[in-house]
C-alpha atoms as a PDB file:
ATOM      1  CA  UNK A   1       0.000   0.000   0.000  1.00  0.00           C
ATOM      2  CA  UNK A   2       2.763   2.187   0.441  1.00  0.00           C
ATOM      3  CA  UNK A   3       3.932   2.520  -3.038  1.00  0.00           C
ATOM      4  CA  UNK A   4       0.309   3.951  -3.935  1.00  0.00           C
ATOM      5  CA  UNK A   5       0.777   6.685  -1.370  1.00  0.00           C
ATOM      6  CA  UNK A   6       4.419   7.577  -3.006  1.00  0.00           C
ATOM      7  CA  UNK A   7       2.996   8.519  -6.046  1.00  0.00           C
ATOM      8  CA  UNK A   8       0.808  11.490  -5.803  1.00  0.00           C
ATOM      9  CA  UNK A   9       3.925  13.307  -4.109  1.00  0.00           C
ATOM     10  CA  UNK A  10       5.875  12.013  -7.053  1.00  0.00           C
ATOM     11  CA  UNK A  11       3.804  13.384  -9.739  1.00  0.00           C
ATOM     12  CA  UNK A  12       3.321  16.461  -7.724  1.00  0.00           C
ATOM     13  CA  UNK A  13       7.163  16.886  -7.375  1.00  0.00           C
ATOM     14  CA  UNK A  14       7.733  16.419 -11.558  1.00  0.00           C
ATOM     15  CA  UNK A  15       5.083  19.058 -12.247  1.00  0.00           C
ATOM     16  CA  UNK A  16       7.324  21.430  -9.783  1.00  0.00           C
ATOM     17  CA  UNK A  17      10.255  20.515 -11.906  1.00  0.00           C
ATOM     18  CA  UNK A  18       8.552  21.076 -14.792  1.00  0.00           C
ATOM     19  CA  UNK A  19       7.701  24.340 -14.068  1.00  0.00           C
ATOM     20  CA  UNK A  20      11.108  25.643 -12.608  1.00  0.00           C
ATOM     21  CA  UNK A  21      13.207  24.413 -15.934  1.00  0.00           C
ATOM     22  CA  UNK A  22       9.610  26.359 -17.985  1.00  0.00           C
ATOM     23  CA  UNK A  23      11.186  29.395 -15.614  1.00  0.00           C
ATOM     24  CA  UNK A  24      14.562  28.846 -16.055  1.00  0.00           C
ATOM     25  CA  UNK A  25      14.064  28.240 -19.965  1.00  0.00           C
ATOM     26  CA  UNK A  26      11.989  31.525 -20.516  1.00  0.00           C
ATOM     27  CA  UNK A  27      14.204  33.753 -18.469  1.00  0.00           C
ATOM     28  CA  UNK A  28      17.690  32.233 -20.653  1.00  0.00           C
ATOM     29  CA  UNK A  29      15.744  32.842 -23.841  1.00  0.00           C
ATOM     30  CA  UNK A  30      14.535  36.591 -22.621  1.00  0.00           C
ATOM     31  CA  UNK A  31      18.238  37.159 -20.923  1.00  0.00           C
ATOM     32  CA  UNK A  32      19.633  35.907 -25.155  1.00  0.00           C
ATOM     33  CA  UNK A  33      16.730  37.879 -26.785  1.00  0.00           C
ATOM     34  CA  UNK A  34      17.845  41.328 -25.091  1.00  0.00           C
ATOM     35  CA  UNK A  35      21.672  40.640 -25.474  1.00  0.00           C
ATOM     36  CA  UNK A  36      20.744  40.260 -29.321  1.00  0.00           C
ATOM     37  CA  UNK A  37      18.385  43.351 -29.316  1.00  0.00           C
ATOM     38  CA  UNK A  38      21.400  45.764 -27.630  1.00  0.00           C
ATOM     39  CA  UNK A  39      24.125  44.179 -29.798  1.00  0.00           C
ATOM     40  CA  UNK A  40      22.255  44.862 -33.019  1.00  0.00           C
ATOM     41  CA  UNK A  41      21.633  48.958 -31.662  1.00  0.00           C
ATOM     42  CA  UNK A  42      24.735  49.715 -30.845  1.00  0.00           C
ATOM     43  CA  UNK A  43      26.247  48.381 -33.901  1.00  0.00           C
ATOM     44  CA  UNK A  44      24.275  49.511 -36.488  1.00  0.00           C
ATOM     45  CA  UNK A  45      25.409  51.624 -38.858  1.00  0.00           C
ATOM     46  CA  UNK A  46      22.564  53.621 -41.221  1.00  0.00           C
ATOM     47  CA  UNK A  47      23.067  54.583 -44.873  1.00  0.00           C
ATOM     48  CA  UNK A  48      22.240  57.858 -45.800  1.00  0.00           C
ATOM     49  CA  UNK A  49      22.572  59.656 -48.524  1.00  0.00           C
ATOM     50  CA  UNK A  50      23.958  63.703 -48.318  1.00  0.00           C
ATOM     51  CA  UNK A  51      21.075  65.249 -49.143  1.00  0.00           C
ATOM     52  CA  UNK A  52      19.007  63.325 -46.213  1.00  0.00           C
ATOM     53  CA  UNK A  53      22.269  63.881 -43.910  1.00  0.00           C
ATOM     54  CA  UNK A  54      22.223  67.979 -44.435  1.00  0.00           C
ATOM     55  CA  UNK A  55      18.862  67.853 -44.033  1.00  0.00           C
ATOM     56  CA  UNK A  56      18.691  66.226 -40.392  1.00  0.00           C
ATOM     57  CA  UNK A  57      20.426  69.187 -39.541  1.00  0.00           C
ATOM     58  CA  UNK A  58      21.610  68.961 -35.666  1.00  0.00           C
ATOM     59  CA  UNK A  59      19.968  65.257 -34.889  1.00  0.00           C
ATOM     60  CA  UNK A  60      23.255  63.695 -36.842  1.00  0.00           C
ATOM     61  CA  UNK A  61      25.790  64.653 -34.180  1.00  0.00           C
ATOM     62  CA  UNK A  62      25.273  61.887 -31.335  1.00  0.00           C
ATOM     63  CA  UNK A  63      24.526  59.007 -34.610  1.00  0.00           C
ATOM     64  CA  UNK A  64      27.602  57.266 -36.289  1.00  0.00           C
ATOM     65  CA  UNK A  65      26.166  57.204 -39.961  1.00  0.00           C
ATOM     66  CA  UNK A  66      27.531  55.940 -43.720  1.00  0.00           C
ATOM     67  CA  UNK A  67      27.163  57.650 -46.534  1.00  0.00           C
ATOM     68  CA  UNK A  68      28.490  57.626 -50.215  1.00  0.00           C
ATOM     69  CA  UNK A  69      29.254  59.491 -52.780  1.00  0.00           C
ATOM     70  CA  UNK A  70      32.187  60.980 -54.961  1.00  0.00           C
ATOM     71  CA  UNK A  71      35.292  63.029 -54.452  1.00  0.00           C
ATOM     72  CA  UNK A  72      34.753  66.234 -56.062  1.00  0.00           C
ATOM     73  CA  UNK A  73      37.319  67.026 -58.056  1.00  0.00           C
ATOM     74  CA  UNK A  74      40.233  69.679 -56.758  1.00  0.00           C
ATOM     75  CA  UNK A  75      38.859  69.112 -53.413  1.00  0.00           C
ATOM     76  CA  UNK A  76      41.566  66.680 -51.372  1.00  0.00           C
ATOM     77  CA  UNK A  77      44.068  68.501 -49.418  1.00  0.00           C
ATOM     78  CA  UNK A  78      46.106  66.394 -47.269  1.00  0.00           C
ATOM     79  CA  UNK A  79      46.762  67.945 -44.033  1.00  0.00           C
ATOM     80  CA  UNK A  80      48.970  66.663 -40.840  1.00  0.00           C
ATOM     81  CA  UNK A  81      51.843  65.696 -43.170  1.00  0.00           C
ATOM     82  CA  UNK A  82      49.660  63.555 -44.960  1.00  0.00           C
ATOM     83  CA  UNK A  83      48.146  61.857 -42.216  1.00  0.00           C
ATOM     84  CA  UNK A  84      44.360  63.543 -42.341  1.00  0.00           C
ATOM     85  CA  UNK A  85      42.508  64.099 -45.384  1.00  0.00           C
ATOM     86  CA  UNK A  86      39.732  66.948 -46.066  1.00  0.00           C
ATOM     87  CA  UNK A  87      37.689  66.330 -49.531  1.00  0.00           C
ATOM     88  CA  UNK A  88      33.872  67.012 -50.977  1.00  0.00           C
ATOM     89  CA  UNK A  89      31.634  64.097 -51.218  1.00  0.00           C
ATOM     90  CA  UNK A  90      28.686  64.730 -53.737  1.00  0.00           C
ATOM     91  CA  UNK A  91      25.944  62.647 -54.788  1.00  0.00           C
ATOM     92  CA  UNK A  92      22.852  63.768 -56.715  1.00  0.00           C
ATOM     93  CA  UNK A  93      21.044  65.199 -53.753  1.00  0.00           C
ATOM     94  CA  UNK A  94      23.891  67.958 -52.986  1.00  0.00           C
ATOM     95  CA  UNK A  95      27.872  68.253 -51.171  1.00  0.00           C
ATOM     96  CA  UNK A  96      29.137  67.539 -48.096  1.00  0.00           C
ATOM     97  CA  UNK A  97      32.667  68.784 -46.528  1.00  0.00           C
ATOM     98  CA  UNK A  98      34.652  65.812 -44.939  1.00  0.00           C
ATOM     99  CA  UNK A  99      37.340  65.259 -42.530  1.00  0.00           C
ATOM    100  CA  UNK A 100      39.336  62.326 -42.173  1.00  0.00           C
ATOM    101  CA  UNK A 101      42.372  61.079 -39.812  1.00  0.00           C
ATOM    102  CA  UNK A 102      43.722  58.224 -37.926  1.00  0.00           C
ATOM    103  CA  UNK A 103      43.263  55.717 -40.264  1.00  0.00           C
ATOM    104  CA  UNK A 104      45.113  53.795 -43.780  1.00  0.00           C
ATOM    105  CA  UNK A 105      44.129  55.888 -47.104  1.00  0.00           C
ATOM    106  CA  UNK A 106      42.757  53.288 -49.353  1.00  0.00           C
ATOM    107  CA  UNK A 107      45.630  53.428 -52.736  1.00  0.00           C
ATOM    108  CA  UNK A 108      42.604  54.198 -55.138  1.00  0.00           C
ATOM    109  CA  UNK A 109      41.762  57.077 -53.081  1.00  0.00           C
ATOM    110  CA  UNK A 110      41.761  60.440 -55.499  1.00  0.00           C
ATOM    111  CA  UNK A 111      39.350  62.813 -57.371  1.00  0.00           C
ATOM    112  CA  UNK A 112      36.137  61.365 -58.762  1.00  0.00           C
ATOM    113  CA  UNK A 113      36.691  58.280 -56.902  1.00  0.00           C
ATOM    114  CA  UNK A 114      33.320  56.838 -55.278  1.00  0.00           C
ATOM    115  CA  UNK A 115      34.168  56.446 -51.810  1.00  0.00           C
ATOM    116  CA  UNK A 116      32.503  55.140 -48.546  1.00  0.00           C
ATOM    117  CA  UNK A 117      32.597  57.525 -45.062  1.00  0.00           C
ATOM    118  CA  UNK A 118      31.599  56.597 -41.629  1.00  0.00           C
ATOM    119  CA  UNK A 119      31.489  58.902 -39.016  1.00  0.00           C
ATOM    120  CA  UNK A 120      29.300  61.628 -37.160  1.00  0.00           C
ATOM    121  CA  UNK A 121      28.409  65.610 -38.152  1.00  0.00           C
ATOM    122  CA  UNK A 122      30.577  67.681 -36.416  1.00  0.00           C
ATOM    123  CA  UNK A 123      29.887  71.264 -34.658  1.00  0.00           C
ATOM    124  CA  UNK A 124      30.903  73.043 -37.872  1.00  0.00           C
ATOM    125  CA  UNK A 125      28.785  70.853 -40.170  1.00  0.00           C
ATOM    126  CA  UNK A 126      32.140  68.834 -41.243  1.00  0.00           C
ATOM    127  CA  UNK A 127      31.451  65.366 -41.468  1.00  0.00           C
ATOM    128  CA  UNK A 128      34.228  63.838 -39.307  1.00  0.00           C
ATOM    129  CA  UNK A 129      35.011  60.192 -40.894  1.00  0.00           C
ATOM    130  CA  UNK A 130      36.787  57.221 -38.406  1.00  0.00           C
ATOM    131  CA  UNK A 131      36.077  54.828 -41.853  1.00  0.00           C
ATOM    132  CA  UNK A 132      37.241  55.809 -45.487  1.00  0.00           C
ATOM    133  CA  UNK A 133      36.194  53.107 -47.922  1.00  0.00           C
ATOM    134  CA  UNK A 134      37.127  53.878 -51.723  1.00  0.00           C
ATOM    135  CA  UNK A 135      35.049  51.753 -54.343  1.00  0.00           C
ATOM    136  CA  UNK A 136      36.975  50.118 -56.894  1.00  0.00           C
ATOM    137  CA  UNK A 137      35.675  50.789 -60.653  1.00  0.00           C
ATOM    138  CA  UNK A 138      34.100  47.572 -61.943  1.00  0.00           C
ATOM    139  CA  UNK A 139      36.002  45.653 -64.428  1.00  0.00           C
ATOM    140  CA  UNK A 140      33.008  45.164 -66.348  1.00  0.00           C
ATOM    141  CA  UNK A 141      32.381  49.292 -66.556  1.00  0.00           C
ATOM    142  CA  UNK A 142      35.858  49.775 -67.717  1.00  0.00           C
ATOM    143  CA  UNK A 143      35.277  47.368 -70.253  1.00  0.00           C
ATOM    144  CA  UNK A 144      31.780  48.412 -71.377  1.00  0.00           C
ATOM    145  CA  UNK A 145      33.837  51.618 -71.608  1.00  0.00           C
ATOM    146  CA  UNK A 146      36.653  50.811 -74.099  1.00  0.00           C
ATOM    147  CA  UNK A 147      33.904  48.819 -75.930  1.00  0.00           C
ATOM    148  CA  UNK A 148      31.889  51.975 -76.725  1.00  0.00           C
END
């Protein structure tokens, strides 16, 4: 007769268990879930393009941002004995002055070159790159080029 008494504390003692690892499950997934949500914020980068960066004004400074576009020509004057760059980017919705130090100088780096910036707006309106990516030309343009 004893073993019948034993198990209606037994199954009362699983469904306990159950429900602590249920606990102990939802709380890893929800501790995961927010180390993924904070991860992705602060790492993101947005991609902008000059004309929607001049026209956010003041709300760029505190937000690292990327945005594209082309050297203008007769604009790069390397300052610091060559170790900071200031240039023009321009794309089709307007100009943007650019500052750039502590960092390599890609080789294809020049006038009319599409290049890649990643920074923050500075005080003076200066965008004040920590990344300077310069696109190589496609060898299929260059060759759809001499085709012509």
């Amino acid at each position: 007769m004893q073993p019948a008494l034993a198990s209606p504390s037994a199954g009362a003692s699983s469904s306990g268990r159950r429900l602590k690892l249920l606990i102990a499950g939802g709380s890893i997934a929800l501790g995961i879930c927010y180390l993924v949500v904070t991860a992705l914020q602060t790492s993101t980068v947005y991609y902008i393009t000059v004309g929607e960066l001049r026209a956010r004004g003041s709300a760029n400074q505190s937000q690292q941002v990327r945005v594209a576009g082309d050297v203008v020509p007769g604009s790069v004057e390397r300052i610091d004995a060559g170790l900071a760059l200031r240039f023009l980017v321009q794309d089709g919705s307007g100009e943007m002055p650019v500052y750039y130090k502590g960092g390599p100088v890609p080789d294809i780096f020049g006038e009319q070159v599409q290049v890649v910036v990643e920074g923050k707006v500075g005080p003076d309106g200066t965008f004040q790159a920590s990344t300077l990516l310069a696109k190589c030309p496609s060898k299929f343009e260059t060759d759809a080029a001499a085709g012509a």
